[in-house]
C-alpha atoms as a PDB file:
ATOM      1  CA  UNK A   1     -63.406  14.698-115.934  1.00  0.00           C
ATOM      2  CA  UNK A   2     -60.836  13.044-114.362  1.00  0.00           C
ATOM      3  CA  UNK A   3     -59.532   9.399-115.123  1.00  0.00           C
ATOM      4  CA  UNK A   4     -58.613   6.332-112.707  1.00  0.00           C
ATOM      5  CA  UNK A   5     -55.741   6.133-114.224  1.00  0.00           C
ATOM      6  CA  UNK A   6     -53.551   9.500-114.105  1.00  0.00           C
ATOM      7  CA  UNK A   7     -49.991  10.873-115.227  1.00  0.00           C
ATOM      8  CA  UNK A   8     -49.003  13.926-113.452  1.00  0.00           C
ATOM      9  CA  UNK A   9     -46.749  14.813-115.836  1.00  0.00           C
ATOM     10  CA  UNK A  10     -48.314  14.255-118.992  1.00  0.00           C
ATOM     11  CA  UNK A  11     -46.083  12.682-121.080  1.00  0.00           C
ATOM     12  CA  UNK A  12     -48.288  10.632-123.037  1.00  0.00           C
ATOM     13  CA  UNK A  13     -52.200  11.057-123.923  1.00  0.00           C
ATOM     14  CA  UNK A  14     -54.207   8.403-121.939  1.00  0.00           C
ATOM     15  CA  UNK A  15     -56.614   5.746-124.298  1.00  0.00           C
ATOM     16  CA  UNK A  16     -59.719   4.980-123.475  1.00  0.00           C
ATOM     17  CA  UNK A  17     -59.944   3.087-119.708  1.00  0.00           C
ATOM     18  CA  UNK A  18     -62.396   1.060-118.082  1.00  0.00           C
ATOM     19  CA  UNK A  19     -63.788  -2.567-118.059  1.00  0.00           C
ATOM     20  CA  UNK A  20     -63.095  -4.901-121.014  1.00  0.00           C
ATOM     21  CA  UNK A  21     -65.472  -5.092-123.506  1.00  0.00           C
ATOM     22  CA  UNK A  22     -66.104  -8.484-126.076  1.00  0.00           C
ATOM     23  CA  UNK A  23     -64.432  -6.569-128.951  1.00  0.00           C
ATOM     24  CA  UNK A  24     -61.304  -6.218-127.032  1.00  0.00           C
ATOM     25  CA  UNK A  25     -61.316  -2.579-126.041  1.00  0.00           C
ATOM     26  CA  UNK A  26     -61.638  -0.514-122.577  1.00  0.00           C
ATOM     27  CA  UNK A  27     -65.182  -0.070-121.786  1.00  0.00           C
ATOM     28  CA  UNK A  28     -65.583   2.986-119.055  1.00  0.00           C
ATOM     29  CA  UNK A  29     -65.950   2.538-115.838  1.00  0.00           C
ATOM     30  CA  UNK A  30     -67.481   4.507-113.502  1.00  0.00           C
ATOM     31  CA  UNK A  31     -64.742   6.278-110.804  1.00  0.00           C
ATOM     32  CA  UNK A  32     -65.569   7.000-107.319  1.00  0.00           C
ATOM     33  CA  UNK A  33     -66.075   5.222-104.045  1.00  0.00           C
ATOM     34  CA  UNK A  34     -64.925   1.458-103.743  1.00  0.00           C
ATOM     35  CA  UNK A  35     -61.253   1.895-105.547  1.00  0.00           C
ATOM     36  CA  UNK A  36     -57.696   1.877-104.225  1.00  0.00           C
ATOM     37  CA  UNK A  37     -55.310   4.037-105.468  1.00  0.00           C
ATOM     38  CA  UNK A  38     -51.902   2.949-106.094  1.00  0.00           C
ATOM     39  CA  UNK A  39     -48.457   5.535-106.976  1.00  0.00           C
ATOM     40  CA  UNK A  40     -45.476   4.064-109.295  1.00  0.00           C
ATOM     41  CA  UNK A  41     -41.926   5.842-108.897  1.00  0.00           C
ATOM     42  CA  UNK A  42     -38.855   5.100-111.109  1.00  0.00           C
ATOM     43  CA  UNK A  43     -37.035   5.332-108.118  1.00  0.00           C
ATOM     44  CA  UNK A  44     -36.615   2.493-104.916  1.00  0.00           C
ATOM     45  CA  UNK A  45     -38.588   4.345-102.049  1.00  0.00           C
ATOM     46  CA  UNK A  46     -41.125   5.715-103.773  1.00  0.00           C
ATOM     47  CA  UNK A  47     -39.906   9.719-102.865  1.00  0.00           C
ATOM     48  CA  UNK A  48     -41.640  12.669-104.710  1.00  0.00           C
ATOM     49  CA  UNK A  49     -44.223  12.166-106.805  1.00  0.00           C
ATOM     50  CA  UNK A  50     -45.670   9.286-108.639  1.00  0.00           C
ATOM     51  CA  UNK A  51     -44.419   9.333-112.183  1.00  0.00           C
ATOM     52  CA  UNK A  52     -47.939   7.866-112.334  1.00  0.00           C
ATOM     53  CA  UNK A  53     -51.240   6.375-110.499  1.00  0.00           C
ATOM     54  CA  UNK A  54     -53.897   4.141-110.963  1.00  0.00           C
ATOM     55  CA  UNK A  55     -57.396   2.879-108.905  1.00  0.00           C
ATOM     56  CA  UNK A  56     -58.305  -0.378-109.074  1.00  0.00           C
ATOM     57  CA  UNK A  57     -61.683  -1.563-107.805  1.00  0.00           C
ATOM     58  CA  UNK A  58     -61.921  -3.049-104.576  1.00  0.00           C
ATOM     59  CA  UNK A  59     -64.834  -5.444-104.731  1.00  0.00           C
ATOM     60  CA  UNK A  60     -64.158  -9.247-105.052  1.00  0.00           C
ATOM     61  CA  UNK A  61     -66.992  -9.534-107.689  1.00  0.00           C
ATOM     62  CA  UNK A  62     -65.808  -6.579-109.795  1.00  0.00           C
ATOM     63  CA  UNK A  63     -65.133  -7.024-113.599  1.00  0.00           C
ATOM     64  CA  UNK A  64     -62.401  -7.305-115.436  1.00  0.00           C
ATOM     65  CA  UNK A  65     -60.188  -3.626-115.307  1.00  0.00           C
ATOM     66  CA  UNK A  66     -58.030  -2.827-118.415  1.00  0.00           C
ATOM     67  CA  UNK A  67     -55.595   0.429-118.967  1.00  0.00           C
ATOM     68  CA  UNK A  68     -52.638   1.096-121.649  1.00  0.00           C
ATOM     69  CA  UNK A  69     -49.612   0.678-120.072  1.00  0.00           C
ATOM     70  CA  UNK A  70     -46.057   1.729-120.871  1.00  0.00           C
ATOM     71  CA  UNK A  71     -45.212  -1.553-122.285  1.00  0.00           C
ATOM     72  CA  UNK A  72     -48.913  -2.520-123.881  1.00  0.00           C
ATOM     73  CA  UNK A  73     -51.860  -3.504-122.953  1.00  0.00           C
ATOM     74  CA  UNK A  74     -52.900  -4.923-119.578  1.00  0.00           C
ATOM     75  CA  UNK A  75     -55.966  -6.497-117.359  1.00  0.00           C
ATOM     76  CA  UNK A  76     -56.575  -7.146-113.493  1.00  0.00           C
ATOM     77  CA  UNK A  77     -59.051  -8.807-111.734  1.00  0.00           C
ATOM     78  CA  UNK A  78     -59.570 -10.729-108.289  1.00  0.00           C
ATOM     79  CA  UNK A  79     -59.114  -7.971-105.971  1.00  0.00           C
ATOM     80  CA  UNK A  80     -58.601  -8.427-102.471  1.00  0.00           C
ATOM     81  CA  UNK A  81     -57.803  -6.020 -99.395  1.00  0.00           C
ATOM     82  CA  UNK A  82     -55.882  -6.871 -96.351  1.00  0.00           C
ATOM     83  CA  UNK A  83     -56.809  -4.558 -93.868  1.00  0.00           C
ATOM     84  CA  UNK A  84     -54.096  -6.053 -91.467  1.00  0.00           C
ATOM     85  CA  UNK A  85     -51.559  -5.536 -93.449  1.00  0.00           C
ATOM     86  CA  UNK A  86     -52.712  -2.888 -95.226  1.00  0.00           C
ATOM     87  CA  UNK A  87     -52.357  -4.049 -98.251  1.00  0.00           C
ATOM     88  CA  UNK A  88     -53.967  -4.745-101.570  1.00  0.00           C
ATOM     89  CA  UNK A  89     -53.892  -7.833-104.430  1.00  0.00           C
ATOM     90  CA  UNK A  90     -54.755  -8.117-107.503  1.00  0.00           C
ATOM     91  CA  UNK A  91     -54.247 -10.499-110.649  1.00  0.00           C
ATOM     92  CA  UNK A  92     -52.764  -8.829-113.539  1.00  0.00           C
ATOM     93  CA  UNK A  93     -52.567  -9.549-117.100  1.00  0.00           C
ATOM     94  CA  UNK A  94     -50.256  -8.738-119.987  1.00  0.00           C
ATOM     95  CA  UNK A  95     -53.682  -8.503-122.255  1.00  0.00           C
ATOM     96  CA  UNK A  96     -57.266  -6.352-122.597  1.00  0.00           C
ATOM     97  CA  UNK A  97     -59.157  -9.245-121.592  1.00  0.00           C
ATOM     98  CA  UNK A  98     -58.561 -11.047-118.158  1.00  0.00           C
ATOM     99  CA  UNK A  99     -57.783 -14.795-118.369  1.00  0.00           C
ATOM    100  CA  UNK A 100     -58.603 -15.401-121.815  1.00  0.00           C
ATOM    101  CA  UNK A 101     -56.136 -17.183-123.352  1.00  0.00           C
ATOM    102  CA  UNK A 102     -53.171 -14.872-121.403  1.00  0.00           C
ATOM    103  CA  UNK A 103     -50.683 -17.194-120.202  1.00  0.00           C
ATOM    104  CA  UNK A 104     -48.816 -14.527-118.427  1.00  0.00           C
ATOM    105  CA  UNK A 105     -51.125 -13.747-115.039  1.00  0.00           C
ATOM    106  CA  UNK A 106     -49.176 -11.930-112.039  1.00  0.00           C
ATOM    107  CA  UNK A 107     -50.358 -12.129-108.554  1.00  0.00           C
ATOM    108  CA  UNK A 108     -49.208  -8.052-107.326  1.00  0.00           C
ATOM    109  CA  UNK A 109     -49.213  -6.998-103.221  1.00  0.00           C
ATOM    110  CA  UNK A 110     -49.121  -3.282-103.054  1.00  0.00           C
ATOM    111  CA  UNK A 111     -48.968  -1.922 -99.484  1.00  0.00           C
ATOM    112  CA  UNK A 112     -49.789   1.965 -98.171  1.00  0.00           C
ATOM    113  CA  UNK A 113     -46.672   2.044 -95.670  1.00  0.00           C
ATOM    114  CA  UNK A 114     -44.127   0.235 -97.723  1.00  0.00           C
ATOM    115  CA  UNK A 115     -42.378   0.970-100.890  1.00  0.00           C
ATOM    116  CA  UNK A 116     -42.168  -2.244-103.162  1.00  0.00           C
ATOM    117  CA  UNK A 117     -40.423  -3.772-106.283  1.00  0.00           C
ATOM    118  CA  UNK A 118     -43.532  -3.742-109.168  1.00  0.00           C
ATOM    119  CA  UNK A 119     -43.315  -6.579-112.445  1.00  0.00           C
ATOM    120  CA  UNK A 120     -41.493  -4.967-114.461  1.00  0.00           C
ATOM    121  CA  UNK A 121     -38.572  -4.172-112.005  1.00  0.00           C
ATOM    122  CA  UNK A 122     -38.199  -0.838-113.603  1.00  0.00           C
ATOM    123  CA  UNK A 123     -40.893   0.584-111.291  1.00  0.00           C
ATOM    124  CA  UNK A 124     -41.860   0.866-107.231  1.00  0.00           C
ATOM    125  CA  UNK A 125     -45.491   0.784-106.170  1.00  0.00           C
ATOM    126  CA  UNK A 126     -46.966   1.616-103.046  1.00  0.00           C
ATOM    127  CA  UNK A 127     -50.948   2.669-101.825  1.00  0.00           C
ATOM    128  CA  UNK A 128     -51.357   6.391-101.774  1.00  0.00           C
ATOM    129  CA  UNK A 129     -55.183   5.860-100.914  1.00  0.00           C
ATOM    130  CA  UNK A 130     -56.329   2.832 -99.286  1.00  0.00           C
ATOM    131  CA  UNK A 131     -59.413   4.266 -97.869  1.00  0.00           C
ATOM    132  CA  UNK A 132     -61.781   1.682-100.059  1.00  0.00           C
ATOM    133  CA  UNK A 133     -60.123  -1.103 -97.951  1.00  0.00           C
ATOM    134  CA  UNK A 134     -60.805   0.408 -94.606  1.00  0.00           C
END
């Protein structure tokens, strides 16, 4: 089975992923239809392959989605597409559980025809499947 959240090159076993549960951890999700995929490179124009992906839901009433990240632990919610610009935002946290008590939310635009500067600076994000917004 595969995961909304891959790494090509595994360098690193994946946790559990999904929607955040009341005791803190990822509850699954179920993958399919209705997500955007996005690619992050370590390098500025997002050439080659994505050191590593993830889908995010696309529907405005969707839950909370947390994955382990490279630095910890993090959260999205209010998704939006912008089929003009064709682009996607979300709300990400540095935490498993969306809003609560995280002081640290972060508004990200990812686009499918432009390579851009993620939060932390030490990656580049862009849409490698925006068919859910179309």
């Amino acid at each position: 089975m595969s995961h909304p959240f891959t790494k090509p090159a595994l360098l690193f076993s994946l946790m559990s992923l999904g929607g955040c549960g009341d005791d803190g951890e990822c509850d699954a999700i179920a993958e399919g239809d209705g997500r955007v995929v996005v690619g992050f490179w370590d390098n500025d124009d997002c050439s080659g392959d994505p050191i590593i992906t993830n889908s995010f839901p696309v529907s405005s009433d969707a839950p909370c989605y947390c994955w382990p990240g490279n630095s910890g632990e993090n959260s999205a919610d209010t998704y939006a597409c912008d089929p003009d610009n064709d682009a996607f935002t979300y709300v990400q946290y540095n935490s498993l559980e969306c809003g609560s008590g995280d002081d640290s939310p972060t508004s990200k635009t990812v686009y499918s025809t432009t390579c851009t500067e993620d939060i932390p600076p030490t990656l580049h994000a862009m849409i490698i499947d925006y068919a859910a917004c179309e």
